[in-house]
Protein backbone atom coordinates (compact mmCIF):
# COMPACT_ATOMS: atom_id res chain seq x y z
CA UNK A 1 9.76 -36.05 -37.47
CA UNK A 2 8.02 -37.65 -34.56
CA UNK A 3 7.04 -35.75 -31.34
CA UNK A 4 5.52 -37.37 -28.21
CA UNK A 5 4.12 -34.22 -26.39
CA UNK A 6 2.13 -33.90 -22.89
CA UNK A 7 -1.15 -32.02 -22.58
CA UNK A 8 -2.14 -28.77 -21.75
CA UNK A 9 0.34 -28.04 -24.81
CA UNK A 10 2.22 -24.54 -24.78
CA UNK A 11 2.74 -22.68 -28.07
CA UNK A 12 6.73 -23.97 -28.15
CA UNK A 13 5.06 -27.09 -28.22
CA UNK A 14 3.04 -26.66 -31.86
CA UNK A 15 4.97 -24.61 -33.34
CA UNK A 16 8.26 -26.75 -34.25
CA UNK A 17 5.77 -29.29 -36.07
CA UNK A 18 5.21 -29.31 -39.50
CA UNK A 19 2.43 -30.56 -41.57
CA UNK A 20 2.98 -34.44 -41.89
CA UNK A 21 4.87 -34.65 -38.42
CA UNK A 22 3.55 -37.33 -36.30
CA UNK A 23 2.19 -37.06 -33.08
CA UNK A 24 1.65 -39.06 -29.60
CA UNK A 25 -0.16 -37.36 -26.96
CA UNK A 26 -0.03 -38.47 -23.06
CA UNK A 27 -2.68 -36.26 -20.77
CA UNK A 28 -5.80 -34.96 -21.18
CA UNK A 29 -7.78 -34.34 -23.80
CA UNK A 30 -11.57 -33.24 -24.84
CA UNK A 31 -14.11 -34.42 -27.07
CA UNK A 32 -16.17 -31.85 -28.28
CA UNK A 33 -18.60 -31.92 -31.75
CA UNK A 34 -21.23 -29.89 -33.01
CA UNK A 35 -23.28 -29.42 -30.41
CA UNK A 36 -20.58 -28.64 -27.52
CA UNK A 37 -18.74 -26.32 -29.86
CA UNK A 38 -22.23 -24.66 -30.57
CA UNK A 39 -22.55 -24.95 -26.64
CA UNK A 40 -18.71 -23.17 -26.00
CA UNK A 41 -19.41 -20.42 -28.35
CA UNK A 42 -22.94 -19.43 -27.00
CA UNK A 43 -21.37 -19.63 -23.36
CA UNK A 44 -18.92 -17.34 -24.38
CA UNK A 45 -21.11 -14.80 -25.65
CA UNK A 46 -23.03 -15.24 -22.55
CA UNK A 47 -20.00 -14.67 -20.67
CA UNK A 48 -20.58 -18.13 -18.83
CA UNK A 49 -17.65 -20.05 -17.27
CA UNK A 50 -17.18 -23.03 -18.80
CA UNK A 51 -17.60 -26.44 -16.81
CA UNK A 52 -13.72 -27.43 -17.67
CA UNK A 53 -9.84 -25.62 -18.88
CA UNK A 54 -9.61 -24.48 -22.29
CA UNK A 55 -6.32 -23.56 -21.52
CA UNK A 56 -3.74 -25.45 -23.96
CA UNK A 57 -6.19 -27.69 -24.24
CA UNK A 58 -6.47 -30.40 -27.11
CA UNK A 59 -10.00 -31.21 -28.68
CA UNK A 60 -10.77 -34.69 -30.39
CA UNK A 61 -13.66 -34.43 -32.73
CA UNK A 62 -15.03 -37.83 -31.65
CA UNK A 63 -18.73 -39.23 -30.51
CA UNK A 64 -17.35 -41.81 -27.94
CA UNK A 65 -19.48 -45.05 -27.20
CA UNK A 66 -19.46 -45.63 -23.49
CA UNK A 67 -20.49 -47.71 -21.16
CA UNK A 68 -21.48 -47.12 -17.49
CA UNK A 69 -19.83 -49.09 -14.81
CA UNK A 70 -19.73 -49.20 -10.77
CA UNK A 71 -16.67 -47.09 -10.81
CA UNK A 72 -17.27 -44.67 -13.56
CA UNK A 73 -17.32 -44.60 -17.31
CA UNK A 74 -15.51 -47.32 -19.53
CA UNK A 75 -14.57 -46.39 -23.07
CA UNK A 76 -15.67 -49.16 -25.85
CA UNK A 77 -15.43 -47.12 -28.68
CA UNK A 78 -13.82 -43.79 -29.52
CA UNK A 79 -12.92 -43.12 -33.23
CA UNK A 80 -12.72 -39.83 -34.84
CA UNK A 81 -15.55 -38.20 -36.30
CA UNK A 82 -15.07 -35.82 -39.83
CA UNK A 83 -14.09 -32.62 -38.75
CA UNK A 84 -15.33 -30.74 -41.76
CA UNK A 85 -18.54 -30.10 -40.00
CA UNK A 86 -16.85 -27.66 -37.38
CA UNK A 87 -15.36 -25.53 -40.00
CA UNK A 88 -17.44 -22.75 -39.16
CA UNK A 89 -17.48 -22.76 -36.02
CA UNK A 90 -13.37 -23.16 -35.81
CA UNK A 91 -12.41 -19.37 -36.47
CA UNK A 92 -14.22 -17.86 -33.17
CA UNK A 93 -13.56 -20.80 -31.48
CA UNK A 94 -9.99 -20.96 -31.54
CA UNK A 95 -9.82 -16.66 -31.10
CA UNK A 96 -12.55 -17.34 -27.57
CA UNK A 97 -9.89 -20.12 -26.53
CA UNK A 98 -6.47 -20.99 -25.99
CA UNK A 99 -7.21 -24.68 -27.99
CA UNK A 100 -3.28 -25.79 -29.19
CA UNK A 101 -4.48 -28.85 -31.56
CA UNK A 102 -7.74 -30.22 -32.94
CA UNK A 103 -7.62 -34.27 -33.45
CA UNK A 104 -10.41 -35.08 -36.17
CA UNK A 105 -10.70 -37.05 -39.66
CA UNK A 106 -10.55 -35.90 -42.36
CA UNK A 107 -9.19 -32.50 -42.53
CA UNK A 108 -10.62 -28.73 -41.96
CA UNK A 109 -11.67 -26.48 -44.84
CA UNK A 110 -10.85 -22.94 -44.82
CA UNK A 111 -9.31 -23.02 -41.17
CA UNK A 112 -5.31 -22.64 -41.53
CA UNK A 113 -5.67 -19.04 -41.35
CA UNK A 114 -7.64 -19.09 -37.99
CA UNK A 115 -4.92 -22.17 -36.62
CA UNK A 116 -2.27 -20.13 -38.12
CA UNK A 117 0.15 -19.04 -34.99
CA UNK A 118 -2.41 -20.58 -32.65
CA UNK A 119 -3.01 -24.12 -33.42
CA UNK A 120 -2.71 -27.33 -35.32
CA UNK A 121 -4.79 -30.00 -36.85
CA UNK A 122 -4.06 -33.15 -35.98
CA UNK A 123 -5.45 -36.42 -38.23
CA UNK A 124 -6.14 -39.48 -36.48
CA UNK A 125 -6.83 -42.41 -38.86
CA UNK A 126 -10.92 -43.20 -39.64
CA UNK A 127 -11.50 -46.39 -38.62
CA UNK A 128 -9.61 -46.53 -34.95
CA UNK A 129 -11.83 -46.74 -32.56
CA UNK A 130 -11.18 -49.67 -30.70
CA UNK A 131 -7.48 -48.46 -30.85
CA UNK A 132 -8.55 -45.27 -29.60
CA UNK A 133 -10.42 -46.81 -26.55
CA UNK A 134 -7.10 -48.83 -26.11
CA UNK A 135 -4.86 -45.85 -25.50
CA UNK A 136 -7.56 -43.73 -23.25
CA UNK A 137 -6.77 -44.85 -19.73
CA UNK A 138 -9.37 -43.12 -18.17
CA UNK A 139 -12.70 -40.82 -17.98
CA UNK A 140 -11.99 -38.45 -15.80
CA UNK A 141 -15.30 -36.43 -16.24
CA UNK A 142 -17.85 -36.03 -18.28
CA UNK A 143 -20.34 -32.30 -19.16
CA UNK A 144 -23.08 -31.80 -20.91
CA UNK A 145 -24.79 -35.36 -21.15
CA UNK A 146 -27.99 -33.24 -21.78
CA UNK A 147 -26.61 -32.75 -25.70
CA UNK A 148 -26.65 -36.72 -25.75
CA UNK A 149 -23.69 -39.27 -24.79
CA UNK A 150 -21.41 -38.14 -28.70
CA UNK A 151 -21.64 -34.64 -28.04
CA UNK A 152 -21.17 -34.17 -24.70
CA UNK A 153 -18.07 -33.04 -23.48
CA UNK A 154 -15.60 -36.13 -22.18
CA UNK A 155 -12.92 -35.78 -20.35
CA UNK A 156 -10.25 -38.34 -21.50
CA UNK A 157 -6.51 -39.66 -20.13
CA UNK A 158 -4.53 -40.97 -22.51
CA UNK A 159 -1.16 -41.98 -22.73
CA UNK A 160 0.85 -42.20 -26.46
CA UNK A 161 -2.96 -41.47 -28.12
CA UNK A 162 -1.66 -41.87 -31.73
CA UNK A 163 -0.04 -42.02 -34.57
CA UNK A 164 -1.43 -38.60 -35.37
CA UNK A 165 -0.40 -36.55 -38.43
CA UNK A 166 -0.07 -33.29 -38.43
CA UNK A 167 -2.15 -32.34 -41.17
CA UNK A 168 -2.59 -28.26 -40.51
CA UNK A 169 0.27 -26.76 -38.74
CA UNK A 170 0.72 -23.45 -37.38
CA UNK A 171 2.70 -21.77 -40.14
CA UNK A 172 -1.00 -22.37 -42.13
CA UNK A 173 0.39 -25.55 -43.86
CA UNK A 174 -2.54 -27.94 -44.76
CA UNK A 175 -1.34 -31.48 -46.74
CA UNK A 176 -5.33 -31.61 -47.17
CA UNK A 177 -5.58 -28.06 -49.48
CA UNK A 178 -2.66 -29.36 -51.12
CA UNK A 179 -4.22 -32.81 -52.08
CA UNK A 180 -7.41 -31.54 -53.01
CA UNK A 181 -5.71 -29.12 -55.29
CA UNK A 182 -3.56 -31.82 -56.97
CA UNK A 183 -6.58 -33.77 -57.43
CA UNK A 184 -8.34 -31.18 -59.12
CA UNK A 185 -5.74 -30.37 -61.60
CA UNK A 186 -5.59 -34.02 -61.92
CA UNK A 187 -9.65 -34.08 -63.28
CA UNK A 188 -9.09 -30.95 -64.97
CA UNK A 189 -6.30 -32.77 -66.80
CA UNK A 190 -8.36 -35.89 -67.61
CA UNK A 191 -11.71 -34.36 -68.39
């Protein structure tokens, strides 16, 4: 099935796709990586407000290239980063935060559990970025430019931001598990 859905997403929203659904998003949506999740967690702990809405919010695992202009920011580059390197940060992330999907490359290990009945991994192509920078329409903010211009926190309108594939739904689905475990029986068949 395809779904074109509108940010801040609602539960009703995740939870009639299934894993290898695709996806177009119009709205708003954060980047966040290693350092802003890091950033979000401690905050929490802290009991900090946080500098923007969590609230159905939609995170893209992406270190955007950008380029100062008179009027603001202008995207050149914004391609998705591998989202392996947030798996263990994910769990307390998603149970601080009312996050519906996660846009990354390259799948999640040992998350659908923590997305189950929460959220859903989205995968958005490697190699996209100028495509990416095509469908953002706008930088609407910008936090955290103290972590360095790919980990700080962007603020992004975009309008049909896809084709995404839903690669983790919410029923704790993951096409990624599933491949790797075909694969393996595959070497274990061969060797």
């Amino acid at each position: 099935m395809e779904y074109h859905l509108k940010t801040p997403l609602k539960k009703e929203d995740i939870e009639k796709l299934s894993a290898g659904d695709i996806v177009y998003l119009s709205g708003e949506i954060l980047t966040a990586r290693d350092e802003a999740h890091a950033r979000i967690l401690e905050m929490g702990e802290k009991k900090e407000e946080l500098p923007f809405s969590m609230e159905g919010a939609v995170i893209y695992h992406c270190g955007p290239l950008m380029k100062q202009t008179e009027n603001g920011w202008k995207v050149v580059s914004a391609g998705p980063t591998t989202s392996g390197r947030m798996s263990k940060m994910t769990p307390p992330f998603l149970k601080a935060h009312q996050v519906r999907a996660i846009i990354g490359k390259g799948g999640m290990k040992d998350v659908a559990d923590a997305l189950k009945n929460r959220s859903v991994y989205l995968a958005y192509t490697g190699g996209c970025a100028a495509l990416a920078a095509e469908l953002i329409k706008e930088v609407k903010a910008v936090h955290w430019l103290d972590l360095g211009m790919p980990e700080a926190v962007w603020v992004l309108r975009v309008e049909e931001f896809g084709p995404l594939i839903v690669g983790i739904d919410t029923k704790g689905k993951d096409i990624f598990a599933e491949i790797r475990e075909k694969a393996q029986k595959q070497l274990e068949k061969q060797g």
